[in-house]
C-alpha atoms as a PDB file:
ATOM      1  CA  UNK A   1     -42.749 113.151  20.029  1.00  0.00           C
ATOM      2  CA  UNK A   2     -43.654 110.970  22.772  1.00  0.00           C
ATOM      3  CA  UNK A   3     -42.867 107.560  23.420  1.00  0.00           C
ATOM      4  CA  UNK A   4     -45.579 105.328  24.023  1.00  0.00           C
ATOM      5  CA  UNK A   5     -44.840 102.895  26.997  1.00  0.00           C
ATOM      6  CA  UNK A   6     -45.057  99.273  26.495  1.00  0.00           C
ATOM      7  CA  UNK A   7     -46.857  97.249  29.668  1.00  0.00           C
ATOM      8  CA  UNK A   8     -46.687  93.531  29.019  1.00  0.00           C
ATOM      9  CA  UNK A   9     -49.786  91.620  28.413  1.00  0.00           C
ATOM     10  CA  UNK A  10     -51.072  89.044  29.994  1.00  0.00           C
ATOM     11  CA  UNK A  11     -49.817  86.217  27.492  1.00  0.00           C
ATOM     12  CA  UNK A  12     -46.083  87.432  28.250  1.00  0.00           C
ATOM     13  CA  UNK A  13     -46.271  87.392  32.133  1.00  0.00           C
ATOM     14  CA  UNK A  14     -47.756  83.995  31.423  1.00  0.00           C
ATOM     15  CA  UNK A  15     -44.574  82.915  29.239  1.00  0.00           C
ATOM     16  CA  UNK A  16     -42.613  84.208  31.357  1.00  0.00           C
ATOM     17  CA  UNK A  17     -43.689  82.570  34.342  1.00  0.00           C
ATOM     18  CA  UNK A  18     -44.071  79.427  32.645  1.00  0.00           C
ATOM     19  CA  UNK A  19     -40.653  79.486  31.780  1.00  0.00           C
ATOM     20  CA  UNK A  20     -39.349  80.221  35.427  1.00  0.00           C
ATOM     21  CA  UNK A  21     -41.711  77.136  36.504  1.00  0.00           C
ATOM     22  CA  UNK A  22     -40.603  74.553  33.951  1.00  0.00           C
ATOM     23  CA  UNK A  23     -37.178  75.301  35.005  1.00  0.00           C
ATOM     24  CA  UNK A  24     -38.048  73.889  38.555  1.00  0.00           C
ATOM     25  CA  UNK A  25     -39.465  71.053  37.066  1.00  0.00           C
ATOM     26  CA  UNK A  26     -36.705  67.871  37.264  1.00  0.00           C
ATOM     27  CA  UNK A  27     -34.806  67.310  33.899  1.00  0.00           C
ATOM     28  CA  UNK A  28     -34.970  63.765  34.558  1.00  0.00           C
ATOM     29  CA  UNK A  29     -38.442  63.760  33.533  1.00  0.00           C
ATOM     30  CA  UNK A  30     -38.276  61.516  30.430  1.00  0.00           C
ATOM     31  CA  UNK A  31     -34.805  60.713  30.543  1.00  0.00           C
ATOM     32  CA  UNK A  32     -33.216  57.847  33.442  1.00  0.00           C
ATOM     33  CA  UNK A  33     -30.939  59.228  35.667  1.00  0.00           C
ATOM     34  CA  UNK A  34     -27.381  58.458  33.898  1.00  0.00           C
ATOM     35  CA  UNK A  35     -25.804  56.854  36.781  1.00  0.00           C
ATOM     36  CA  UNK A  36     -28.470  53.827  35.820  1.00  0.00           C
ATOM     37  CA  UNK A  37     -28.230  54.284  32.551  1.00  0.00           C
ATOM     38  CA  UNK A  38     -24.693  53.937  32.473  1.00  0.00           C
ATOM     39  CA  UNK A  39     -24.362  51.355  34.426  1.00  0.00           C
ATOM     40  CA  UNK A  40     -27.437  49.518  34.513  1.00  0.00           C
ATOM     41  CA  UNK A  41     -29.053  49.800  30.988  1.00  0.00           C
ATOM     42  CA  UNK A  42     -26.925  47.503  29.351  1.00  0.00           C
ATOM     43  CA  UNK A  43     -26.020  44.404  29.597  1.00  0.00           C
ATOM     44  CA  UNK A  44     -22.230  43.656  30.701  1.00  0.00           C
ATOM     45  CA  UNK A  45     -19.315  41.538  29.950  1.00  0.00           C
ATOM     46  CA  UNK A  46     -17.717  39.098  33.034  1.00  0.00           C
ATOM     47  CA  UNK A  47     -14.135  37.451  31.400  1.00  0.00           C
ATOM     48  CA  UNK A  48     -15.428  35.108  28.862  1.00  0.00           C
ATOM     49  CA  UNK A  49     -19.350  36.275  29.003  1.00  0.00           C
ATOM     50  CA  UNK A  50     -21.045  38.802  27.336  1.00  0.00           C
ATOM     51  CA  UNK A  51     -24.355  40.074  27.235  1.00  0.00           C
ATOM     52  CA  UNK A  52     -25.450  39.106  30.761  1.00  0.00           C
ATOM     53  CA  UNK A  53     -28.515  41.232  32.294  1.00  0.00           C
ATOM     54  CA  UNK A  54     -29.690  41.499  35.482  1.00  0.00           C
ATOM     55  CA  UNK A  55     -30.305  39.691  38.501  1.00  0.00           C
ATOM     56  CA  UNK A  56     -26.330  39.540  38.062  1.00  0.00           C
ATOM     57  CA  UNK A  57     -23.721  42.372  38.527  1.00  0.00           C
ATOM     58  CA  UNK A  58     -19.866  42.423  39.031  1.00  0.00           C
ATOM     59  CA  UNK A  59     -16.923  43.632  37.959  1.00  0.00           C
ATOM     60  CA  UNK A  60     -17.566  47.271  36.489  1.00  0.00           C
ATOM     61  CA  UNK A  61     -21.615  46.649  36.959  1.00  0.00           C
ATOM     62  CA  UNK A  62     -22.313  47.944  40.465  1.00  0.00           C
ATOM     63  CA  UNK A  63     -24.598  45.734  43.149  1.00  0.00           C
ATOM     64  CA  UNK A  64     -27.212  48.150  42.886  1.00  0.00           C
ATOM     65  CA  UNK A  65     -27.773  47.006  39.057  1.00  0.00           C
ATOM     66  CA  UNK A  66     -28.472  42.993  40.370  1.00  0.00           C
ATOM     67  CA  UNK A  67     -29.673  41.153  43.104  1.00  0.00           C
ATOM     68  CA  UNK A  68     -27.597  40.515  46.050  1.00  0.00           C
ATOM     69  CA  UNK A  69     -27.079  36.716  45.614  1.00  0.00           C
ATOM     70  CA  UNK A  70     -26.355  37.002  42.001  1.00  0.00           C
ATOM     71  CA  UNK A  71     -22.656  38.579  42.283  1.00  0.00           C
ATOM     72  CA  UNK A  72     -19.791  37.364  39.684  1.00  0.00           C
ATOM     73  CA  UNK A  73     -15.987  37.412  40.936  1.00  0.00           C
ATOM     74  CA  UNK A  74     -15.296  38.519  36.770  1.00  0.00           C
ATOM     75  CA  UNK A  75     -11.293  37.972  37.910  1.00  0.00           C
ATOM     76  CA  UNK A  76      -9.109  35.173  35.775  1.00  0.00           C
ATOM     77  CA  UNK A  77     -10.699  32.917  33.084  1.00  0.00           C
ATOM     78  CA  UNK A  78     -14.221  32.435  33.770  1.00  0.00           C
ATOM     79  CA  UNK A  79     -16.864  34.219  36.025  1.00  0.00           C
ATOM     80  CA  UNK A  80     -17.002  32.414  39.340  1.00  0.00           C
ATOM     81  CA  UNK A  81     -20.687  32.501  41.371  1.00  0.00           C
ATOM     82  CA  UNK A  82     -20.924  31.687  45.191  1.00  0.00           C
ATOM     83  CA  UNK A  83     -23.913  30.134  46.619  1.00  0.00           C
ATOM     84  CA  UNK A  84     -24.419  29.210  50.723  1.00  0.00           C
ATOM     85  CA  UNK A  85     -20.079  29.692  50.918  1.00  0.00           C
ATOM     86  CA  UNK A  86     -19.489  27.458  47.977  1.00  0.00           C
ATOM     87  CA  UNK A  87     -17.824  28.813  44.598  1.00  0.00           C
ATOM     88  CA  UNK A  88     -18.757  27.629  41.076  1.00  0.00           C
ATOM     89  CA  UNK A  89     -16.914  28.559  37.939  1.00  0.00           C
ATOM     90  CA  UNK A  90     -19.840  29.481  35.346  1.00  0.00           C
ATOM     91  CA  UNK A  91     -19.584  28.020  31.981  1.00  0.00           C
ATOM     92  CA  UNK A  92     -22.773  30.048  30.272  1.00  0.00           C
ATOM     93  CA  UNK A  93     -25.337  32.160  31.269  1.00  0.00           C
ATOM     94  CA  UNK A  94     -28.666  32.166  28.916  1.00  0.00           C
ATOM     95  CA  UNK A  95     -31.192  35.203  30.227  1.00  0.00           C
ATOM     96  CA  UNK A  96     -33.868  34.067  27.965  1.00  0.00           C
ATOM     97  CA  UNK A  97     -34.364  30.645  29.888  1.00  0.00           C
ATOM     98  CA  UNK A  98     -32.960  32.193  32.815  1.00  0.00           C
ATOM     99  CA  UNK A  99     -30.880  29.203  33.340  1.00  0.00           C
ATOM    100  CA  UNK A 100     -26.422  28.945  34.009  1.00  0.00           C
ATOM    101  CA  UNK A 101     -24.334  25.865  33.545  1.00  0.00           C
ATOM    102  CA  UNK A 102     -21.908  25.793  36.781  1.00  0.00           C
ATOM    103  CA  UNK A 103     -19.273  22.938  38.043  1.00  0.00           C
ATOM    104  CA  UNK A 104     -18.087  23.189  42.005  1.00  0.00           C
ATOM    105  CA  UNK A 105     -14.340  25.052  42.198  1.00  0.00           C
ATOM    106  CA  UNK A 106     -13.580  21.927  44.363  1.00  0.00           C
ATOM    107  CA  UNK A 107     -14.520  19.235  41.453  1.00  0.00           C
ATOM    108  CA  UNK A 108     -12.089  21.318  39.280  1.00  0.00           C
ATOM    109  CA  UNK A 109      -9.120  21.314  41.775  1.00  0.00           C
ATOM    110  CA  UNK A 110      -9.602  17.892  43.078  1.00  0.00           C
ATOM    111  CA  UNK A 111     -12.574  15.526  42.514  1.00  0.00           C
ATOM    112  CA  UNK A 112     -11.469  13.504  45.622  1.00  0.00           C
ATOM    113  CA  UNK A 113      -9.825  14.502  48.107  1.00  0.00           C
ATOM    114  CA  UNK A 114     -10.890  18.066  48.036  1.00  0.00           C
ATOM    115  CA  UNK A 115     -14.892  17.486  47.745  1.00  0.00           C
ATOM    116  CA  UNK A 116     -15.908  16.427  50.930  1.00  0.00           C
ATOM    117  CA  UNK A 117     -19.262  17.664  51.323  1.00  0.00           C
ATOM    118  CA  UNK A 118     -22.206  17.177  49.165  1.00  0.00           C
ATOM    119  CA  UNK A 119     -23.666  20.057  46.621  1.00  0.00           C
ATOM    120  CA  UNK A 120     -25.916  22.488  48.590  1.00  0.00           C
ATOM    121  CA  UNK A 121     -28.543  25.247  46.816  1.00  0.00           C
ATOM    122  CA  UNK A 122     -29.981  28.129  47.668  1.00  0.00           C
ATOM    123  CA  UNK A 123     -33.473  27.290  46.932  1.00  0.00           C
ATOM    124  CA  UNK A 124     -34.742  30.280  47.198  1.00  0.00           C
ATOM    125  CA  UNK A 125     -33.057  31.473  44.520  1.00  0.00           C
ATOM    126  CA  UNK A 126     -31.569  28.065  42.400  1.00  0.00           C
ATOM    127  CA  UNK A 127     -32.336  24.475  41.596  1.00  0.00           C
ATOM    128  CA  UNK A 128     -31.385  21.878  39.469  1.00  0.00           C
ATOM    129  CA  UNK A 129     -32.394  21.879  35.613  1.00  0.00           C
ATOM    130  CA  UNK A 130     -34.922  18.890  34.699  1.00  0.00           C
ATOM    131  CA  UNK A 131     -32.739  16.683  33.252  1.00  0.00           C
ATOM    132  CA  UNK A 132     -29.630  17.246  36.105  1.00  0.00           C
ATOM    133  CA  UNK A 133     -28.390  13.773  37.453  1.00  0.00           C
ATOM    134  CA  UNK A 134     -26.222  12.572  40.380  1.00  0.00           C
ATOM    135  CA  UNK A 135     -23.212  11.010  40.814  1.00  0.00           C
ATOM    136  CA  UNK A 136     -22.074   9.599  43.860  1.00  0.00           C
ATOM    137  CA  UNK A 137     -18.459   9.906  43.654  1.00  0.00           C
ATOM    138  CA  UNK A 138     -16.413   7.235  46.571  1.00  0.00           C
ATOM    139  CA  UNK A 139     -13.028   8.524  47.720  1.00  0.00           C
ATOM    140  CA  UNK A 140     -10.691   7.107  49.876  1.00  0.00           C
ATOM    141  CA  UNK A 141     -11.469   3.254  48.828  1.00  0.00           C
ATOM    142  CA  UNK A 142      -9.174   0.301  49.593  1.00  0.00           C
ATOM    143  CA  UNK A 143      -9.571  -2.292  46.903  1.00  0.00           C
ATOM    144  CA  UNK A 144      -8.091  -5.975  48.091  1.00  0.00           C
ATOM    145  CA  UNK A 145      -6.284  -7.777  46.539  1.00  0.00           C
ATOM    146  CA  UNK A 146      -8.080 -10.064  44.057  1.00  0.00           C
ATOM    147  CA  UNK A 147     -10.996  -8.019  43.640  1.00  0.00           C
ATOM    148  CA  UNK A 148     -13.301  -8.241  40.151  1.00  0.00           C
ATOM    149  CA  UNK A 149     -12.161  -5.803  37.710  1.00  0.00           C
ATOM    150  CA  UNK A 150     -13.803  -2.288  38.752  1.00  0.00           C
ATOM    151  CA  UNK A 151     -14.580  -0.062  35.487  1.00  0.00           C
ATOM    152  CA  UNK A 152     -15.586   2.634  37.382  1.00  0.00           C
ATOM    153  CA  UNK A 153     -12.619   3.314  39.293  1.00  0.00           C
ATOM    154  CA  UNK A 154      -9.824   6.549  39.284  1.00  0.00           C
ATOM    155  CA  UNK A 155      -6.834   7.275  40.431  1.00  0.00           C
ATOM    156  CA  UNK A 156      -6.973  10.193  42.775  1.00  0.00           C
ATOM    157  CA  UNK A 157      -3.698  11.873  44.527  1.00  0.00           C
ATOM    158  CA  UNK A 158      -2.406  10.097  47.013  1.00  0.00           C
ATOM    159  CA  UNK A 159      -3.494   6.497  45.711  1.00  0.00           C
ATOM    160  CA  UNK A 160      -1.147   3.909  45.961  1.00  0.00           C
ATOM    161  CA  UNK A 161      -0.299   0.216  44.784  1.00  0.00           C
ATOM    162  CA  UNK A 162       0.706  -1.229  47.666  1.00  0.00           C
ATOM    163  CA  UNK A 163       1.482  -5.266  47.989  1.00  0.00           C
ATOM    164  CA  UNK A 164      -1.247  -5.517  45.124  1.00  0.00           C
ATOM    165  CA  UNK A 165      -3.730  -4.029  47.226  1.00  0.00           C
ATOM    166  CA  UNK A 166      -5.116  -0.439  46.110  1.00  0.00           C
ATOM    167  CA  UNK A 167      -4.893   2.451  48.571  1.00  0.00           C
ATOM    168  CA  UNK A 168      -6.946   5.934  48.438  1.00  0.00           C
ATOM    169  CA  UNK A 169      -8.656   5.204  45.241  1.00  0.00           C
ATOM    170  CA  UNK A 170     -11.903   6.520  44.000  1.00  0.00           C
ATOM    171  CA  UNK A 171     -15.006   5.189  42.886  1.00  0.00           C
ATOM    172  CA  UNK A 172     -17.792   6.572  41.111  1.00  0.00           C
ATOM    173  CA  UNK A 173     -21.228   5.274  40.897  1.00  0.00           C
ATOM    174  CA  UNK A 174     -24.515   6.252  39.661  1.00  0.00           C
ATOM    175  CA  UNK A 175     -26.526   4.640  42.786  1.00  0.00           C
ATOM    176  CA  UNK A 176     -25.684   5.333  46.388  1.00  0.00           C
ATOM    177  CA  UNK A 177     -23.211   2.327  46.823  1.00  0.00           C
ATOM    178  CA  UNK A 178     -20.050   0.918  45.674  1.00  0.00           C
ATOM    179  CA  UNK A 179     -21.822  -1.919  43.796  1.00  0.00           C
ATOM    180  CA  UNK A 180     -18.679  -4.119  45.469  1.00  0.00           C
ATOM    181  CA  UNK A 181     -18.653  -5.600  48.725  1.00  0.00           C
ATOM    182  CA  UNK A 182     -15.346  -5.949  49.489  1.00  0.00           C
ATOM    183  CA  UNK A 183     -14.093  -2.755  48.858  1.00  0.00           C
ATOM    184  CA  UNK A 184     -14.241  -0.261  51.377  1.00  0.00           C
ATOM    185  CA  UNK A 185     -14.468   3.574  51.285  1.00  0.00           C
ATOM    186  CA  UNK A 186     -13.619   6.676  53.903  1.00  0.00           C
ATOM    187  CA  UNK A 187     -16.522   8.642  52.640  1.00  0.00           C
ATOM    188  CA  UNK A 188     -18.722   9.645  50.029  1.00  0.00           C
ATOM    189  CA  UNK A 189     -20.407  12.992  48.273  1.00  0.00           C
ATOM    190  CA  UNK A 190     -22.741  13.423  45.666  1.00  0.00           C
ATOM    191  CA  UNK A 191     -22.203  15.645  43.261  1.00  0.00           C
ATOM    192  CA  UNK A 192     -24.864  16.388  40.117  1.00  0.00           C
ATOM    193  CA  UNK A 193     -24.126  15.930  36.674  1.00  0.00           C
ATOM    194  CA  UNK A 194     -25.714  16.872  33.259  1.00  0.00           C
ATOM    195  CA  UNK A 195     -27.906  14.210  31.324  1.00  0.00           C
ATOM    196  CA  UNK A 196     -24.963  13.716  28.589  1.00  0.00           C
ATOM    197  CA  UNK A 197     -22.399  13.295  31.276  1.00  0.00           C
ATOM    198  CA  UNK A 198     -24.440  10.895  33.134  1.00  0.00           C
ATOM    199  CA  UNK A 199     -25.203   8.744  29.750  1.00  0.00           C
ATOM    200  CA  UNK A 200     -21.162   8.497  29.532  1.00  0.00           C
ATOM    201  CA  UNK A 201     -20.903   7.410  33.003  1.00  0.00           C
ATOM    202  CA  UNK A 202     -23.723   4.546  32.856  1.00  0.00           C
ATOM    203  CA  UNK A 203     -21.616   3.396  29.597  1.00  0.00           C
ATOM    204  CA  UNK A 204     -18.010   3.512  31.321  1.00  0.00           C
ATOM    205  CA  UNK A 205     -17.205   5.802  28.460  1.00  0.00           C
ATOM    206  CA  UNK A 206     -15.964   8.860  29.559  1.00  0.00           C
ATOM    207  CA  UNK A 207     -13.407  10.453  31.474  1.00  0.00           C
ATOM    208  CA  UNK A 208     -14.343  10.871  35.117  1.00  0.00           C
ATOM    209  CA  UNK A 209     -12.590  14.040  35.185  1.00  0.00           C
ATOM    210  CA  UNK A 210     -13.831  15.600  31.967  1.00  0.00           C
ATOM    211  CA  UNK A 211     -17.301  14.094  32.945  1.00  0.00           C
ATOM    212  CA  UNK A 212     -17.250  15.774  36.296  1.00  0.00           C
ATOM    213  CA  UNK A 213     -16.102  19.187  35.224  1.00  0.00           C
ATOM    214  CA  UNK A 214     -18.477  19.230  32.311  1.00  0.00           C
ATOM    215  CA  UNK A 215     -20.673  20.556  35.033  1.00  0.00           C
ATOM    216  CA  UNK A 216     -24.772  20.776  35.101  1.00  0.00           C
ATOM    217  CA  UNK A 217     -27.344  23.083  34.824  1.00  0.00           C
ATOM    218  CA  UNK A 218     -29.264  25.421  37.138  1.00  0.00           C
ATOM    219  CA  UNK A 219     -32.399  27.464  36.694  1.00  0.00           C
ATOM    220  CA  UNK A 220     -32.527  30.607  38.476  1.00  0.00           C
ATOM    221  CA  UNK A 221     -35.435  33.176  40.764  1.00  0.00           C
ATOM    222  CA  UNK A 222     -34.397  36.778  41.468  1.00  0.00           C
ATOM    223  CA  UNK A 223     -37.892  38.935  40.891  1.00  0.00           C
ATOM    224  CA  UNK A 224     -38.361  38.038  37.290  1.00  0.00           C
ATOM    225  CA  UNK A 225     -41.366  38.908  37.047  1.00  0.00           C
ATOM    226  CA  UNK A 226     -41.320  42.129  38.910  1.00  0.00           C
ATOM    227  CA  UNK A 227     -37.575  43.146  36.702  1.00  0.00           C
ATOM    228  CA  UNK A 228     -40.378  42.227  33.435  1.00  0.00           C
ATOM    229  CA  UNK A 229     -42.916  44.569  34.497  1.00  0.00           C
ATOM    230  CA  UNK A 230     -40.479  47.542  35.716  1.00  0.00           C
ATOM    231  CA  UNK A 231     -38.710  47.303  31.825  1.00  0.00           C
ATOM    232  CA  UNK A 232     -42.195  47.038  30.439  1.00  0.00           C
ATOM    233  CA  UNK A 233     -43.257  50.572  32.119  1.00  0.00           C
ATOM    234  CA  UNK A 234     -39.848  51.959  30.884  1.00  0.00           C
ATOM    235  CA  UNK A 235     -37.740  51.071  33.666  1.00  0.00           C
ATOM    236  CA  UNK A 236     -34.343  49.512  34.517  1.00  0.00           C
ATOM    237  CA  UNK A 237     -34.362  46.338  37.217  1.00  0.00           C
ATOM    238  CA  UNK A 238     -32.004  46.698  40.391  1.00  0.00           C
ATOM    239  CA  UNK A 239     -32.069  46.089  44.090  1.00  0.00           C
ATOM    240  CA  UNK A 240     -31.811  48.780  46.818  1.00  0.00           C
ATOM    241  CA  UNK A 241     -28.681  47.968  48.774  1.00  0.00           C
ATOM    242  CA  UNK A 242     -29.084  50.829  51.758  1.00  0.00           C
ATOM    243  CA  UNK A 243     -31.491  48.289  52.978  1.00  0.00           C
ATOM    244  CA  UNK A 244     -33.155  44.711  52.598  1.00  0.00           C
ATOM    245  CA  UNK A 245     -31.474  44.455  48.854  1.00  0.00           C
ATOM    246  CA  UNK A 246     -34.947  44.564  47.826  1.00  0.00           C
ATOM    247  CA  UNK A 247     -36.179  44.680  44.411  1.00  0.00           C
ATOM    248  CA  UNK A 248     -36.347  48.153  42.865  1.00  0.00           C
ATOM    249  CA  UNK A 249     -37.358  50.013  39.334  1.00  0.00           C
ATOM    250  CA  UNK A 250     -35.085  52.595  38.477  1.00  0.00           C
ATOM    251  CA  UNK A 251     -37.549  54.762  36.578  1.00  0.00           C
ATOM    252  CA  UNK A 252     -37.275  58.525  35.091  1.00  0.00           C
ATOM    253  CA  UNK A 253     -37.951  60.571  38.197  1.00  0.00           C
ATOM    254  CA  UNK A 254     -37.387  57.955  41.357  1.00  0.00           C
ATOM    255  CA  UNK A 255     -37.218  54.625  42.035  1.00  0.00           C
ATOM    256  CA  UNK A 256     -40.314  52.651  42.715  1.00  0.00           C
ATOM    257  CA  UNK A 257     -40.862  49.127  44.091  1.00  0.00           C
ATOM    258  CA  UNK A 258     -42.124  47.725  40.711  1.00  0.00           C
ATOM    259  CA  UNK A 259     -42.724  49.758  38.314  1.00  0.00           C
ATOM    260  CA  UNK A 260     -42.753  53.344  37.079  1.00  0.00           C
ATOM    261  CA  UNK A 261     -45.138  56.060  36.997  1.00  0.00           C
ATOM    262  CA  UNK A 262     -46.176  57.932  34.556  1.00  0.00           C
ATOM    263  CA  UNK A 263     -45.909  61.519  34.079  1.00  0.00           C
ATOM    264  CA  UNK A 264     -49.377  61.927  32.967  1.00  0.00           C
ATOM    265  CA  UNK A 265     -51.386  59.296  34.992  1.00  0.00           C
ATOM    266  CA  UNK A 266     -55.337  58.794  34.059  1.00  0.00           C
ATOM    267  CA  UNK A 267     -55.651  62.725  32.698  1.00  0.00           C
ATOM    268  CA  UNK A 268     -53.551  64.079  35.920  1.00  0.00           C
ATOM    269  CA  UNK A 269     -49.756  65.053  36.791  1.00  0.00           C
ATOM    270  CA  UNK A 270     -47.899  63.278  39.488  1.00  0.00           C
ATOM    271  CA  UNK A 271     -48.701  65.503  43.076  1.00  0.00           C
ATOM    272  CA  UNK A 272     -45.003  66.483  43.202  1.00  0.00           C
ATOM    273  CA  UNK A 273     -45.589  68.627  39.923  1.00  0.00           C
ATOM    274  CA  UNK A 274     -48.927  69.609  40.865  1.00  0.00           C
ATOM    275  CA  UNK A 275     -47.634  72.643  42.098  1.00  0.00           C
ATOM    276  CA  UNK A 276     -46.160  74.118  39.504  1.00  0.00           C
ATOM    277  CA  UNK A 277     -49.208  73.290  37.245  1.00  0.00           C
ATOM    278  CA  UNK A 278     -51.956  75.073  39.503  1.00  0.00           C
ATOM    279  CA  UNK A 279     -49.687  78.051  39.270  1.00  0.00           C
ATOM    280  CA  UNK A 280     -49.613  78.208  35.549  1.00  0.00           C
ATOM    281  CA  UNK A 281     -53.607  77.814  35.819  1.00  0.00           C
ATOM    282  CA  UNK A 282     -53.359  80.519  38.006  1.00  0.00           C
ATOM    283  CA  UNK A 283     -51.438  82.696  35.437  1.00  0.00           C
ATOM    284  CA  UNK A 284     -53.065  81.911  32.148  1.00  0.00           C
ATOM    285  CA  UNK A 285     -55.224  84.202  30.876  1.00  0.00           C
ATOM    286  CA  UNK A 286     -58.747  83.978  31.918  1.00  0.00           C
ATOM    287  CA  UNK A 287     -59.856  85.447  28.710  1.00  0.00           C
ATOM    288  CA  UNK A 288     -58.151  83.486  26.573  1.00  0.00           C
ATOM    289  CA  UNK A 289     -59.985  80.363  24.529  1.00  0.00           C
ATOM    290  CA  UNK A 290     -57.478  78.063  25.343  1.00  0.00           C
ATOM    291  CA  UNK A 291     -57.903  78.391  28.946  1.00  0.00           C
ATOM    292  CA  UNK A 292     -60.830  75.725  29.504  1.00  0.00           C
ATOM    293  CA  UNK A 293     -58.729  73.002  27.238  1.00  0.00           C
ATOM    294  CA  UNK A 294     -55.907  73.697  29.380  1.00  0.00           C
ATOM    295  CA  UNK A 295     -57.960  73.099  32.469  1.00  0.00           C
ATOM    296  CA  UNK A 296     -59.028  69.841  31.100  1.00  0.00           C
ATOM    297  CA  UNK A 297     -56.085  68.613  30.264  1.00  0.00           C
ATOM    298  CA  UNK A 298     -54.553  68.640  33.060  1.00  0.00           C
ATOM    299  CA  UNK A 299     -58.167  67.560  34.570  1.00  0.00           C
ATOM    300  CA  UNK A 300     -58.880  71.157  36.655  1.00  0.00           C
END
């Protein structure tokens, strides 16, 4: 009895090379690299916050997940942001308007003394809500003896009573002066204010602590629009930070500048897989009826 020998056919070299080919192919074709997904594809908790997306990052969430000027020190109570060397405590952070409520770590430790230069943004990246006010708060004020009745003025540390005249007090107004003549002032900051706390203020009805540290609004610009289009072609929004800090989309494969690519683009494969599909043309059966589909799929 003789055995009869077996030769494969073309359709099983085919599998078989297919197989060896697809194995090359990157298995993070369809599925984000998990460093991004794990730390970039949610949204992450700072103290008191939750759910806050990108631009920011801190804490756990790596730099690479935000934009450079959007870091949060997520140590003690609240989240703390610093813009151009000055620290704010953040109060809320709403990524639908894109806008934070903020009040200056100075005006929190001490509204006088401590403040002594005025608010400064980065306006390339912040500014004020519509409806943010100012305040210009007077420190340092000597108020004589005999003077009208001031409703707008605070005791600060270090003021004194003195012979009936009032040392190192502070004044707040909502115009640029002191609104008194005789009183006189070492120096002067402005510091903005929500709409509700500057209502209160114009009524002498408020604390000027609480009203200060209420804090006021700010709207924000990190590549919005470029982070809405990279999530919209199935990527996650992050910066590059072996470089510029420059916005990137952390897509399936790579990341791109702004958005990702598709694995099948207008009837053709991206060139870095091209490779391994003109092989498997190269393979497949000439004589079998599949052969011009597959051609034309892939857009041979």
């Amino acid at each position: 009895m003789h055995r009869r020998r077996v030769f494969p056919t073309s359709w099983g070299i085919f599998v078989a090379a297919a197989a060896l080919i697809v194995s090359h192919i990157p298995t993070s074709l369809g599925v984000i690299d998990e460093q991004y997904t794990t730390k970039c594809g949610q949204n992450f908790q700072c103290t008191n916050l939750t759910n806050i997306g990108y631009p920011f990052w801190g804490g756990t969430r790596p730099q690479y997940c935000g934009h450079p000027n959007f870091g949060l020190n997520c140590t003690g109570e609240y989240p703390r942001l610093t813009i151009l060397s000055s620290a704010y405590r953040v109060f809320s952070i709403d990524n639908t308007t894109q806008t934070l409520n903020v009040v200056g770590e100075e005006i929190l430790r001490n509204c006088c003394s401590k403040y002594t230069h005025n608010t400064s943004l980065d306006t390339a990246h912040f500014h004020y809500v519509f409806d943010t006010k100012n305040i210009t708060l007077f420190y340092g004020c000597r108020i004589p003896h005999g003077a009208p009745y001031i409703p707008t003025v605070f005791a600060c540390y270090g003021t004194t009573l003195v012979n009936h005249i009032v040392y190192n007090a502070c004044i707040y107004s909502i115009s640029d002066t002191t609104e008194y003549s005789d009183v006189t002032c070492n120096n002067s900051v402005i510091v903005p204010i929500n709409q509700e706390a500057a209502r209160a203020f114009a009524g002498y009805v408020v604390n000027a602590y609480e009203g200060l540290r209420s804090g006021f609004g700010l709207q924000w610009e990190a590549n919005d629009t470029n982070c809405e289009r990279c999530v919209q072609s199935g990527g996650i929004c992050g910066s590059d930070t072996s470089s510029s800090g420059s916005f990137v989309c952390y897509c399936s494969d790579q990341p791109y500048a702004l958005t990702c690519q598709p694995f099948f683009k207008k009837g053709r494969i991206n060139l870095q897989h091209s490779h391994s599909i003109t092989t498997l043309l190269m393979l497949w059966p000439r004589g079998s009826t599949n052969f011009r589909s597959i051609e034309q799929y892939f857009g041979r």
